[in-house]
Protein backbone atom coordinates (compact mmCIF):
# COMPACT_ATOMS: atom_id res chain seq x y z
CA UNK A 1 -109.51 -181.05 -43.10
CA UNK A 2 -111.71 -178.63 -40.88
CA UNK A 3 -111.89 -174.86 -42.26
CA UNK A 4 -109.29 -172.19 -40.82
CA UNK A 5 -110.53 -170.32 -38.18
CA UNK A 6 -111.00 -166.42 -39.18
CA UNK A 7 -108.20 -164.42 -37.32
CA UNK A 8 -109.24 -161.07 -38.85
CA UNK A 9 -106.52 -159.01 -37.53
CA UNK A 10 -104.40 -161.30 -39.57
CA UNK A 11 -106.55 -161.46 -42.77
CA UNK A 12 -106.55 -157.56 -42.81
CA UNK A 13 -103.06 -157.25 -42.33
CA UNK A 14 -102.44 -159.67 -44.97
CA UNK A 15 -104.92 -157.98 -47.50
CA UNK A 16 -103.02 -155.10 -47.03
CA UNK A 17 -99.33 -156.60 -47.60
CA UNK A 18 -100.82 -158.16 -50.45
CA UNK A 19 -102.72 -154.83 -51.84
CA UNK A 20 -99.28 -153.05 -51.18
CA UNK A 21 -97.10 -155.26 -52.67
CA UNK A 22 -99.52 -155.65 -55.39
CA UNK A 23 -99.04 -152.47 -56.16
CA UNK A 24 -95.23 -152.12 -56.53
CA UNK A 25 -95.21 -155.54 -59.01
CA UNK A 26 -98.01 -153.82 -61.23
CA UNK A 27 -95.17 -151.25 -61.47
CA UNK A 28 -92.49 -153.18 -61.79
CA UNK A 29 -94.17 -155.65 -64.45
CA UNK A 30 -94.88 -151.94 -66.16
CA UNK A 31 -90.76 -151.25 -66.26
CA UNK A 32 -90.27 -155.00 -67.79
CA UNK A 33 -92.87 -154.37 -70.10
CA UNK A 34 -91.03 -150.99 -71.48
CA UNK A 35 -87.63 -152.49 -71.28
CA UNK A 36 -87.82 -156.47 -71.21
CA UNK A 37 -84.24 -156.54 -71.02
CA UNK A 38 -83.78 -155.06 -67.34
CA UNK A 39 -82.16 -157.14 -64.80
CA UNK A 40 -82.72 -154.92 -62.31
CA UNK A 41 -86.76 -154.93 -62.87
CA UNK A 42 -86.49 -158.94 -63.65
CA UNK A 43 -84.69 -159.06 -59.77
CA UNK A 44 -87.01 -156.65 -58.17
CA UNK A 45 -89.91 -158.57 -59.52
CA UNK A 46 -88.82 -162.43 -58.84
CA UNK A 47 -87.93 -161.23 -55.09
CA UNK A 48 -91.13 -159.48 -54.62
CA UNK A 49 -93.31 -162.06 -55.59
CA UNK A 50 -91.35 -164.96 -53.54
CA UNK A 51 -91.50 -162.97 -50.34
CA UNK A 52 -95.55 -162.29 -50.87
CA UNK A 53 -95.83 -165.87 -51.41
CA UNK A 54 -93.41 -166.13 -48.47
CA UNK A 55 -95.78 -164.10 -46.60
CA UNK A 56 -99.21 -165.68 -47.36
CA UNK A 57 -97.19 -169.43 -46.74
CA UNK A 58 -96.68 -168.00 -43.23
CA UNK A 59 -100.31 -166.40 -42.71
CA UNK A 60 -102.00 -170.03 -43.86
CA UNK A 61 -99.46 -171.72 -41.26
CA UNK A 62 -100.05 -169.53 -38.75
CA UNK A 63 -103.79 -169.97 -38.73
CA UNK A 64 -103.85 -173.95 -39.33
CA UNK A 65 -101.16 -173.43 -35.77
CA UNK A 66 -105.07 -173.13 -34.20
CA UNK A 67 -105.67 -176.84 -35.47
CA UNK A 68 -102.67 -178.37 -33.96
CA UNK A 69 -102.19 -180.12 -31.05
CA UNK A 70 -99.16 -178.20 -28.41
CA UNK A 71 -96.67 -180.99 -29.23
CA UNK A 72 -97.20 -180.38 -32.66
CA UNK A 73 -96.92 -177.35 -32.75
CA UNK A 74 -93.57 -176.32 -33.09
CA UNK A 75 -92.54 -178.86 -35.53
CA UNK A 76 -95.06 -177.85 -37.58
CA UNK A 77 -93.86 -173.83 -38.08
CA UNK A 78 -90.37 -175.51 -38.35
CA UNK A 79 -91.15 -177.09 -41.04
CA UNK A 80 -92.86 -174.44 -42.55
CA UNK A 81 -89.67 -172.52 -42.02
CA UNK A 82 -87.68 -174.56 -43.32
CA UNK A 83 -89.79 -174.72 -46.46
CA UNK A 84 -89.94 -170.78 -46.91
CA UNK A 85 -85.97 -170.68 -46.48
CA UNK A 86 -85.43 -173.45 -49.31
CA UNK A 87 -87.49 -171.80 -51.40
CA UNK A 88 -85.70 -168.58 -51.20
CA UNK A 89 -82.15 -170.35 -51.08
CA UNK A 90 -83.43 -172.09 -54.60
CA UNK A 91 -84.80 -168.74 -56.45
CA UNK A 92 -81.81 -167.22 -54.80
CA UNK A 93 -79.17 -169.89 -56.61
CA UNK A 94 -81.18 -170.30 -59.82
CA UNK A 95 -81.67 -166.49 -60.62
CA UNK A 96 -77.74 -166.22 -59.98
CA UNK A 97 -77.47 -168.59 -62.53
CA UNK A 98 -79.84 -166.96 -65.14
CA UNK A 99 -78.10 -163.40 -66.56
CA UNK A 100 -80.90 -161.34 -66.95
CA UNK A 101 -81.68 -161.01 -63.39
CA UNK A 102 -79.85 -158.90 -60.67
CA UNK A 103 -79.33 -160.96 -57.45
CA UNK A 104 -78.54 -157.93 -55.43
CA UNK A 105 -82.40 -156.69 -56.56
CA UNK A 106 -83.56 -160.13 -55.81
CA UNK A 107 -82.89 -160.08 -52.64
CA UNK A 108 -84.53 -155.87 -52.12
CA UNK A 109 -87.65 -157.81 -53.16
CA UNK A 110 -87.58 -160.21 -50.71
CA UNK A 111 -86.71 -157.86 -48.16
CA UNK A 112 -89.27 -155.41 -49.17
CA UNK A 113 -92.79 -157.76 -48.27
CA UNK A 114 -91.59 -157.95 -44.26
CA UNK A 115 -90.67 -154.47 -44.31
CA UNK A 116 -94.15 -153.37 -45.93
CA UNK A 117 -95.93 -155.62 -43.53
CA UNK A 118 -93.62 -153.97 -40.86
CA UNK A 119 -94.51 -150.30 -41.68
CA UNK A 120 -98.03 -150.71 -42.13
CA UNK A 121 -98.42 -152.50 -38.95
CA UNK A 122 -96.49 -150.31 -37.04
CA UNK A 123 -99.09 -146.99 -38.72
CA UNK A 124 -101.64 -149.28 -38.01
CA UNK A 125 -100.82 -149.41 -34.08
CA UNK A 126 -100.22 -145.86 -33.96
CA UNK A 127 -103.69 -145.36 -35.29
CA UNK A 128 -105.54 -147.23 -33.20
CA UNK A 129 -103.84 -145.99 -30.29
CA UNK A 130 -104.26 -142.73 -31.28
CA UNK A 131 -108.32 -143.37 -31.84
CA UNK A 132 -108.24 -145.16 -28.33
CA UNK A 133 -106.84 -142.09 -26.48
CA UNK A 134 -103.24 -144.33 -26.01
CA UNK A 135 -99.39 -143.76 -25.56
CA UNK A 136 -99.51 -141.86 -29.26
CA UNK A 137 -102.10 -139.01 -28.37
CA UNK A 138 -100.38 -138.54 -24.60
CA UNK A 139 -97.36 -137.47 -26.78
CA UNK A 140 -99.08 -134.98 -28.96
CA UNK A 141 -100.38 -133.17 -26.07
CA UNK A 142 -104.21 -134.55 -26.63
């Protein structure tokens, strides 16, 4: 298989979400570790580290998209969405089955990576429009 082609807006942003997200399990693994028993923590940290692995799943797919034919295309990111849903719907039913871990937390975790990418995307923009002189620095009166 040929190498993936660099798409360094995307590797940056991803470095980030992962750096970020990094960040909040570190503390999170530093709650289990002082209370082993919290279900809250437990759901927090499952759902955060499915959506990161969500999120780099989608970043590899995204940049093999460049190695696909058009026709292929499109069944090719369904079927990576497809994959990325199961694998939620699975951690989803087997941490309701286990009792130490809070579904309702679970699911904050997964929510959390796409909102993190979100955010620091959106800070991002308004950065670089704000170094380029763009809609951001108009508003401010620059």
């Amino acid at each position: 298989m040929p190498s993936l082609p660099p798409v360094p807006e995307l590797d940056n942003q991803l470095k980030r979400t992962t750096r970020i997200t990094g960040g909040l399990m570190a503390l999170v693994v530093l709650a289990i570790a002082a209370n082993p028993g919290d279900s809250l923590a437990w759901g927090l940290f499952l759902g955060l580290a499915t959506g990161l692995y969500n999120t780099i799943s989608l970043a590899l797919r995204i940049k093999r998209l460049g190695l696909q034919d058009r026709s292929d295309a499109r069944s090719y990111m369904r079927q990576g969405l497809i994959m990325r849903l199961a694998l939620v719907a699975v951690v989803v039913l087997l941490a309701g089955r286990v009792a130490h871990v809070n579904v309702y937390w679970l699911g904050a975790g997964l929510l959390a990576v796409p909102c993190i990418t979100a955010v620091d995307a959106a800070i991002r923009a308004a950065r670089l429009s704000r170094s380029e002189g763009g809609v951001f620095s108009k508003i401010e009166g620059r």
